[in-house]
C-alpha atoms as a PDB file:
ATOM      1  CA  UNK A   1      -8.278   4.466 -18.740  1.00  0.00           C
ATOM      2  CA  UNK A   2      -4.835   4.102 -16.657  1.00  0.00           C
ATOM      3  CA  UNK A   3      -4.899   2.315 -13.681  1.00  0.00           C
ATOM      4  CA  UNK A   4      -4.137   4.140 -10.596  1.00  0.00           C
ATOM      5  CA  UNK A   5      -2.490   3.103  -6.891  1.00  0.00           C
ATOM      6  CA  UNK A   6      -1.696   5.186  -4.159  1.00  0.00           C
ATOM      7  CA  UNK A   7       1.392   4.562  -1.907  1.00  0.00           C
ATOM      8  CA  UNK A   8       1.398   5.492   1.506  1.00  0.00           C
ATOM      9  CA  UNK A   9       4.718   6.901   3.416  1.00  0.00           C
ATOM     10  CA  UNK A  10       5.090   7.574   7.144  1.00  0.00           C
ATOM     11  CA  UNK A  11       8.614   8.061   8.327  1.00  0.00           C
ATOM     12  CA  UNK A  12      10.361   4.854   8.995  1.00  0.00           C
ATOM     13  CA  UNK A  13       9.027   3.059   6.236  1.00  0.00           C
ATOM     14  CA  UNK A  14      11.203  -0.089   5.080  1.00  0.00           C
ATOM     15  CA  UNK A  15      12.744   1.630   2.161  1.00  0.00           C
ATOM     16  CA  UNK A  16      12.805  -1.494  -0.719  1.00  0.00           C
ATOM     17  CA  UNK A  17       8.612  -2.507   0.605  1.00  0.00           C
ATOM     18  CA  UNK A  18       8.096   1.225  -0.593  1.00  0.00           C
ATOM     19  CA  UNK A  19      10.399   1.599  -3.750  1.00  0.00           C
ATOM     20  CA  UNK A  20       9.841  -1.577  -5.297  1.00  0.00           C
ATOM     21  CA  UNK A  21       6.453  -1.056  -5.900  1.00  0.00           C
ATOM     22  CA  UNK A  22       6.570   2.292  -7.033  1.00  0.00           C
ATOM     23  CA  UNK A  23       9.249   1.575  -9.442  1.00  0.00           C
ATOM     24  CA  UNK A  24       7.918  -1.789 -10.971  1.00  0.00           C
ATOM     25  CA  UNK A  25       3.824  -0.855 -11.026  1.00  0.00           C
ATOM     26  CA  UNK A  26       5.444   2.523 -12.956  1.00  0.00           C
ATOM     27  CA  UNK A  27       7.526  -0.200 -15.088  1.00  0.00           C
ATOM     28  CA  UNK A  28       4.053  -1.608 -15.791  1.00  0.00           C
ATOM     29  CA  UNK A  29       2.095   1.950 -17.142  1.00  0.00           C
ATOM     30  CA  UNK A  30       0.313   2.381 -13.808  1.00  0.00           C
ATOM     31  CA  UNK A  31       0.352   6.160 -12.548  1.00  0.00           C
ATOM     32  CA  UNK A  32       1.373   6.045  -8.707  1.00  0.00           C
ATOM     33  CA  UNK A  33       0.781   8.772  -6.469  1.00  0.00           C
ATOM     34  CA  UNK A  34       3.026   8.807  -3.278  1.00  0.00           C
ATOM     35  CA  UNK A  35       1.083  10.502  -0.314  1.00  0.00           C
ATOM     36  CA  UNK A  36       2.960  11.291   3.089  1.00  0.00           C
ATOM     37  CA  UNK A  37       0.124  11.101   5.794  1.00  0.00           C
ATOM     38  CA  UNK A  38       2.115  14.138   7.562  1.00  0.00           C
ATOM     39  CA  UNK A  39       2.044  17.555   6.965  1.00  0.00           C
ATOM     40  CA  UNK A  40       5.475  17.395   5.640  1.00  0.00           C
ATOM     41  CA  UNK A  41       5.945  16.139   1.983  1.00  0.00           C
ATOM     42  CA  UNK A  42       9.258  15.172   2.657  1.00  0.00           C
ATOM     43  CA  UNK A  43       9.300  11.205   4.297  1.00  0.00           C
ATOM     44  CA  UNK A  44      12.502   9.389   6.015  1.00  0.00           C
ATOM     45  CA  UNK A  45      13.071   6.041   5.296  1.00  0.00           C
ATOM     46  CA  UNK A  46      14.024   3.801   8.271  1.00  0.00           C
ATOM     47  CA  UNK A  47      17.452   1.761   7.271  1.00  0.00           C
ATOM     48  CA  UNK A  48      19.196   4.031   4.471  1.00  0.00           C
ATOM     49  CA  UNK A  49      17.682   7.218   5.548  1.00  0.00           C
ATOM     50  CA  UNK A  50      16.295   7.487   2.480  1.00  0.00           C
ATOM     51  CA  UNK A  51      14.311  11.048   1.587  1.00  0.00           C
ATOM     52  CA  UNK A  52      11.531  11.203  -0.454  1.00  0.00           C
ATOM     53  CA  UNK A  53       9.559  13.662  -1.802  1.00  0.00           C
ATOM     54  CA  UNK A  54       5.847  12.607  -1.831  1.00  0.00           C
ATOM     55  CA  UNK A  55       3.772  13.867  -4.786  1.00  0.00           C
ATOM     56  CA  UNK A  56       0.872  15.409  -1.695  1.00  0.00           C
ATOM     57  CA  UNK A  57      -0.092  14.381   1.482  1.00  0.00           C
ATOM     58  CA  UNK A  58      -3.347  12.988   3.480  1.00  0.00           C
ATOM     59  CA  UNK A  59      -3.986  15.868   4.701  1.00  0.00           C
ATOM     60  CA  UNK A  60      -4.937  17.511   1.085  1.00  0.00           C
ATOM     61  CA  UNK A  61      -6.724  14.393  -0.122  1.00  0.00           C
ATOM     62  CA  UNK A  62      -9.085  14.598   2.850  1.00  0.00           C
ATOM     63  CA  UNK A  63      -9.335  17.899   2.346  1.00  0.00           C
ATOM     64  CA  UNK A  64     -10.490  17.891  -1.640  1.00  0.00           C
ATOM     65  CA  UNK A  65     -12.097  14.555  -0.941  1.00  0.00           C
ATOM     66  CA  UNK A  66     -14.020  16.662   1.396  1.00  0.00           C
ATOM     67  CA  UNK A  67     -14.964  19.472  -0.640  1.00  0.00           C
ATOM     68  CA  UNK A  68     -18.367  20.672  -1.960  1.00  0.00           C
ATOM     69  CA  UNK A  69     -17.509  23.347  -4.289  1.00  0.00           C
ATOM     70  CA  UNK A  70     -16.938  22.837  -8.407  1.00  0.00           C
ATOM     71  CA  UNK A  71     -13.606  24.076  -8.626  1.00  0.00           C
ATOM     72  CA  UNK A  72     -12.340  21.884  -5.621  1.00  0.00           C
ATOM     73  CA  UNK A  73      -9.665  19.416  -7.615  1.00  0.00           C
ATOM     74  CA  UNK A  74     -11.452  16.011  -7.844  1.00  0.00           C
ATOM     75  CA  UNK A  75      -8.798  13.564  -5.387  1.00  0.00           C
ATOM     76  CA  UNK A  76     -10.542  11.488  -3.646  1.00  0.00           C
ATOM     77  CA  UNK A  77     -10.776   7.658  -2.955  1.00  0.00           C
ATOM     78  CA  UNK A  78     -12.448   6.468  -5.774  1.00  0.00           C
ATOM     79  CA  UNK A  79      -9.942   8.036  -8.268  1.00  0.00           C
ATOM     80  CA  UNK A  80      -7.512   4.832  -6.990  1.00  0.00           C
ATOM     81  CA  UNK A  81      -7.573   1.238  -7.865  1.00  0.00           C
ATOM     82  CA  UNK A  82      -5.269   0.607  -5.718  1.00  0.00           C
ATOM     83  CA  UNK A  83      -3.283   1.711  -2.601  1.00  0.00           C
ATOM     84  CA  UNK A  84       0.097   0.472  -0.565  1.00  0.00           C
ATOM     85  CA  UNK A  85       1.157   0.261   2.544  1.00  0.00           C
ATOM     86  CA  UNK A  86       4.731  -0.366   3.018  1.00  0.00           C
ATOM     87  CA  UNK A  87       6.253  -1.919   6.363  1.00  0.00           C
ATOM     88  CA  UNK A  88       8.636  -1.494   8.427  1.00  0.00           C
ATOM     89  CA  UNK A  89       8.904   0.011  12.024  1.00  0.00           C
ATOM     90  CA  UNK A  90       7.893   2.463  13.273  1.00  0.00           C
ATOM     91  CA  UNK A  91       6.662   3.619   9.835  1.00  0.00           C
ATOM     92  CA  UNK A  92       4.071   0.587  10.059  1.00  0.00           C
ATOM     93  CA  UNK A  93       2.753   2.177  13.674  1.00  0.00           C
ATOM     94  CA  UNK A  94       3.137   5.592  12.316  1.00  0.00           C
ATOM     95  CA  UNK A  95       0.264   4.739   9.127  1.00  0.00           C
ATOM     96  CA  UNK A  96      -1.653   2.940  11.707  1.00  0.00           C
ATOM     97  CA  UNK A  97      -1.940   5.912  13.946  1.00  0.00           C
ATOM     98  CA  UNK A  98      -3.394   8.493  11.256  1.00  0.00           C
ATOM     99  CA  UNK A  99      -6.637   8.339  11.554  1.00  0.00           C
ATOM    100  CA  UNK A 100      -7.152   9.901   7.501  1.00  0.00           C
ATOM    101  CA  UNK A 101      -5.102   7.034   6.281  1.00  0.00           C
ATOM    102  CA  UNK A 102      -7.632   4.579   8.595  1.00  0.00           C
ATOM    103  CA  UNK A 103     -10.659   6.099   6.786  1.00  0.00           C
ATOM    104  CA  UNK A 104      -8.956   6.040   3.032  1.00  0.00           C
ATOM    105  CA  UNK A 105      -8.167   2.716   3.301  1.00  0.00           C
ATOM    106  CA  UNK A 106     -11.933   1.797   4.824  1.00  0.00           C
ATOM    107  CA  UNK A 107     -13.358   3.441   2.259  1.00  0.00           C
ATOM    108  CA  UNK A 108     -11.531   2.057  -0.605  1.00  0.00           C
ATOM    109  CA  UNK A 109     -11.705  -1.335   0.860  1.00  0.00           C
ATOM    110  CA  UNK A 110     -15.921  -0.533   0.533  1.00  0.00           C
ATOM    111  CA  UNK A 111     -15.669   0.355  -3.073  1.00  0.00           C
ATOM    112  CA  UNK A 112     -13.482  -2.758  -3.696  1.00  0.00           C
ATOM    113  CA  UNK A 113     -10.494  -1.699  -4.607  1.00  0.00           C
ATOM    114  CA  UNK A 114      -7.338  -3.548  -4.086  1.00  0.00           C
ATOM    115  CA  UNK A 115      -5.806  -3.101  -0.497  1.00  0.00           C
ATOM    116  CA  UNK A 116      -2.170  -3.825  -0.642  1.00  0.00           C
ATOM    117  CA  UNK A 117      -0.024  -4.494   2.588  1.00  0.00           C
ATOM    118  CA  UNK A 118       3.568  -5.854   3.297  1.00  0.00           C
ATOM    119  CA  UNK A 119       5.827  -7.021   6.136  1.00  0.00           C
ATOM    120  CA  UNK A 120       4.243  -5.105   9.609  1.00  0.00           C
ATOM    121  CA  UNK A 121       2.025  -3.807   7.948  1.00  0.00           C
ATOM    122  CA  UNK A 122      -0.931  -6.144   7.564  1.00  0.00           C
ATOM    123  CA  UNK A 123      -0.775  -6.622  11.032  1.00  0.00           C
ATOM    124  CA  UNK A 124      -0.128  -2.792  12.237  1.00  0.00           C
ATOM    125  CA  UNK A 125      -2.123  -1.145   9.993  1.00  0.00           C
ATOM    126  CA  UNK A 126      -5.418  -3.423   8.065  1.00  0.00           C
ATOM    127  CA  UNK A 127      -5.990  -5.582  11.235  1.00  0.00           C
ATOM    128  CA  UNK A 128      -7.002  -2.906  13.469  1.00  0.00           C
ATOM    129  CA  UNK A 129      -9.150  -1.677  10.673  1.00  0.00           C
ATOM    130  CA  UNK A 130     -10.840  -5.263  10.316  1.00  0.00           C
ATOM    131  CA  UNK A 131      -9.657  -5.632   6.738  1.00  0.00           C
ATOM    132  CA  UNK A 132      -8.270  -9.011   7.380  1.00  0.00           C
ATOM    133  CA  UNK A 133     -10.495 -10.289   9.218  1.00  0.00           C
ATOM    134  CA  UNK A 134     -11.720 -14.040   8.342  1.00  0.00           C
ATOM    135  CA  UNK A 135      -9.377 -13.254   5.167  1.00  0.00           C
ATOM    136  CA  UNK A 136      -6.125 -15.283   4.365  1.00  0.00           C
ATOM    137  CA  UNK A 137      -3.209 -13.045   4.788  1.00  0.00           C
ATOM    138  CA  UNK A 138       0.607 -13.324   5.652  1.00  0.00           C
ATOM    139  CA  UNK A 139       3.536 -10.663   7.000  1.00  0.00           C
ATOM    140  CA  UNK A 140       6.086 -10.809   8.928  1.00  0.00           C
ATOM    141  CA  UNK A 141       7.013 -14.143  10.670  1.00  0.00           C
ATOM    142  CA  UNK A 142       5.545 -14.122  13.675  1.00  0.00           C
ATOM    143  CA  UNK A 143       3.448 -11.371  13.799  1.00  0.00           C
ATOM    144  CA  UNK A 144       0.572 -12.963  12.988  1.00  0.00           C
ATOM    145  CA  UNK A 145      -0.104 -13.637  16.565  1.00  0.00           C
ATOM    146  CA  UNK A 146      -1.714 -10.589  16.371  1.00  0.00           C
ATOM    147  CA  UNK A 147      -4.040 -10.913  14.139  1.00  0.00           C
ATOM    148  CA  UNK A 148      -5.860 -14.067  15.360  1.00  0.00           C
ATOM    149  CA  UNK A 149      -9.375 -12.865  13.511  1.00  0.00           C
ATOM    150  CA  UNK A 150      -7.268 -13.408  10.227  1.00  0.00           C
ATOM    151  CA  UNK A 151      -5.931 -16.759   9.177  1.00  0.00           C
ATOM    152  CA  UNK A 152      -2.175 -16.790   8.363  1.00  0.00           C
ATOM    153  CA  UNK A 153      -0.808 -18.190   5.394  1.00  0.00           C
ATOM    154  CA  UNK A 154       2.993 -19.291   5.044  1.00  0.00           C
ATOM    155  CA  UNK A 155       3.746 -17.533   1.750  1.00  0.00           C
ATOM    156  CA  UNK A 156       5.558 -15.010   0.231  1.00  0.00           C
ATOM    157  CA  UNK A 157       2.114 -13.549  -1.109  1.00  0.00           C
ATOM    158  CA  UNK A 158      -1.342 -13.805  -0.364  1.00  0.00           C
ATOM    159  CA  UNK A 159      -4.060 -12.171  -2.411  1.00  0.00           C
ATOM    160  CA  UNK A 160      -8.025 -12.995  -0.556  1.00  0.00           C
ATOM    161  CA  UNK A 161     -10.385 -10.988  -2.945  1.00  0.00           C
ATOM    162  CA  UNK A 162      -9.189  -7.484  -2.982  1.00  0.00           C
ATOM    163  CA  UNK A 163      -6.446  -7.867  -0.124  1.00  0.00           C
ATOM    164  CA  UNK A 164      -2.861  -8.224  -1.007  1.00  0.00           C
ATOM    165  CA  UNK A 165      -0.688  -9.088   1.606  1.00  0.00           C
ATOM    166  CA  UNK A 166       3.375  -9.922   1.519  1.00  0.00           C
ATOM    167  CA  UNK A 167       6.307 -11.088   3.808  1.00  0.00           C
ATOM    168  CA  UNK A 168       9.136  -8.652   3.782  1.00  0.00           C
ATOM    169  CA  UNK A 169      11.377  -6.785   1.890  1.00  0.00           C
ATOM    170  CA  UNK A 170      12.621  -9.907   0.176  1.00  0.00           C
ATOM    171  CA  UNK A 171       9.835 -10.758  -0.969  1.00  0.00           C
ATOM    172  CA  UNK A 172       8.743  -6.874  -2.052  1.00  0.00           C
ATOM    173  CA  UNK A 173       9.729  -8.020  -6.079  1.00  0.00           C
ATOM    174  CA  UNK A 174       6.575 -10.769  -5.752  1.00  0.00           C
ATOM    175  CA  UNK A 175       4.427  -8.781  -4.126  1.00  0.00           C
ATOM    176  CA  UNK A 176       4.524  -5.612  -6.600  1.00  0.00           C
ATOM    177  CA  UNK A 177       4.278  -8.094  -9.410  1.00  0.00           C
ATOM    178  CA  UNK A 178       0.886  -9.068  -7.744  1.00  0.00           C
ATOM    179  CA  UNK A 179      -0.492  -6.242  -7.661  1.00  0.00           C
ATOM    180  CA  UNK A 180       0.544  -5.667 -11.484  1.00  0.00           C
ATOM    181  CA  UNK A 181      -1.466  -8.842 -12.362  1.00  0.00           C
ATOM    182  CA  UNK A 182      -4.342  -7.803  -9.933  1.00  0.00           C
ATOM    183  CA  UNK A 183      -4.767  -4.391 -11.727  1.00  0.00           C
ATOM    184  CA  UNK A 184      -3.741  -5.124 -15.112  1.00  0.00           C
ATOM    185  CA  UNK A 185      -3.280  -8.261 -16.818  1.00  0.00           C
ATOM    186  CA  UNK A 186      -0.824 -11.868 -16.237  1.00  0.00           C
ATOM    187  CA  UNK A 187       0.620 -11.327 -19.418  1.00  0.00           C
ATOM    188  CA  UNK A 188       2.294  -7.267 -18.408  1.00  0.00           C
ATOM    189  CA  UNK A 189       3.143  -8.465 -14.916  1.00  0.00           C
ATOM    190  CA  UNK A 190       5.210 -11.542 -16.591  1.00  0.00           C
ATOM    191  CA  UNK A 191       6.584  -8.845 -18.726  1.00  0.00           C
ATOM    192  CA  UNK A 192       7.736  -6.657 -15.698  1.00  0.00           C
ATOM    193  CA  UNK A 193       8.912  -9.639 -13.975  1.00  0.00           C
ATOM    194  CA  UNK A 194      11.291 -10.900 -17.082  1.00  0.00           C
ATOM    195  CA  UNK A 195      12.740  -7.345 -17.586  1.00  0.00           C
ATOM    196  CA  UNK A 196      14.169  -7.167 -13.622  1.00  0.00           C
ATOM    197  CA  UNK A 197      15.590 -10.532 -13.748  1.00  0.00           C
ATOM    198  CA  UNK A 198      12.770 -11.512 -10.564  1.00  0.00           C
END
């Protein structure tokens, strides 16, 4: 069976922490599903102005997640192995303030699945959540004053169990390939990382 991750966009998301992994874990044979946790399928980027067109949005996954009835279409957190949460500001605040991307990513955090954060966004966003707490983790330099229940790590990526955590968008090419070797195998996410020249 294919191995599926989720990436999360709120406007104002750093536009390579959210590409980059969407392109290179596609590279890799993993189907990614881009979610917009507005109403709006249609996300801004914060520095190019970048538009994309998410694939659905929060809203609908809570709302088949929540469904009783047979024909309901089957989305719900457990179809994922994985989800992302891009940085930047203030599309780092912006995930952090919808509360149906809170409960997604508490619930696949329960079931285990790989929790993958970059830049603001391990602070912003899994902190307040607990997800990193007692857990190595990294970000953005210096905002890991705020997360004082984690403990900080100065590297480009950090993987504690199922939480992958990254620096910034120069580091976004490490970081996706991480997540390629956490869901798949060393061997494709070598592959992946040969073909772009990383």
């Amino acid at each position: 069976m294919n191995k599926k991750a989720i990436v999360l966009l709120a406007d104002g998301f750093e536009d390579v922490e959210a590409v980059t992994p969407i392109d290179y874990l596609r590279r890799a044979g993993i189907e990614v599903t881009t979610v917009s946790i507005s109403e709006n399928q249609t996300v801004t980027s914060k520095w190019g102005g970048i538009k994309i067109i998410a694939d659905t949005t929060i809203a609908q996954i809570a709302k088949h997640t929540n469904a009783k009835h047979e024909n309901a279409k089957h989305e719900d957190a457990n179809q994922w192995d994985a989800v992302v949460c891009p940085g930047g500001m203030p599309g780092a605040s912006n995930l952090a303030s919808s509360r149906e991307t809170g409960e997604l990513l508490k619930k696949m955090n329960a079931d285990g699945k790989l929790i993958c954060a970059i830049c603001a966004s391990p602070v912003i966003v899994l902190s307040p959540l607990g997800l990193i707490d007692g857990k190595n983790f990294t970000c953005y330099p210096g905002m890991e004053e705020k997360a004082p229940q984690g403990k900080w790590l100065q590297e480009n990526v950090v993987i504690d169990a199922n939480i992958i955590t990254s620096r910034a968008a120069g580091t976004t090419g490490e970081f996706a390939i991480a997540i390629i070797e956490k869901l798949l195998d060393k061997e494709t996410a070598k592959k992946i990382a040969g073909a772009v020249l990383l």
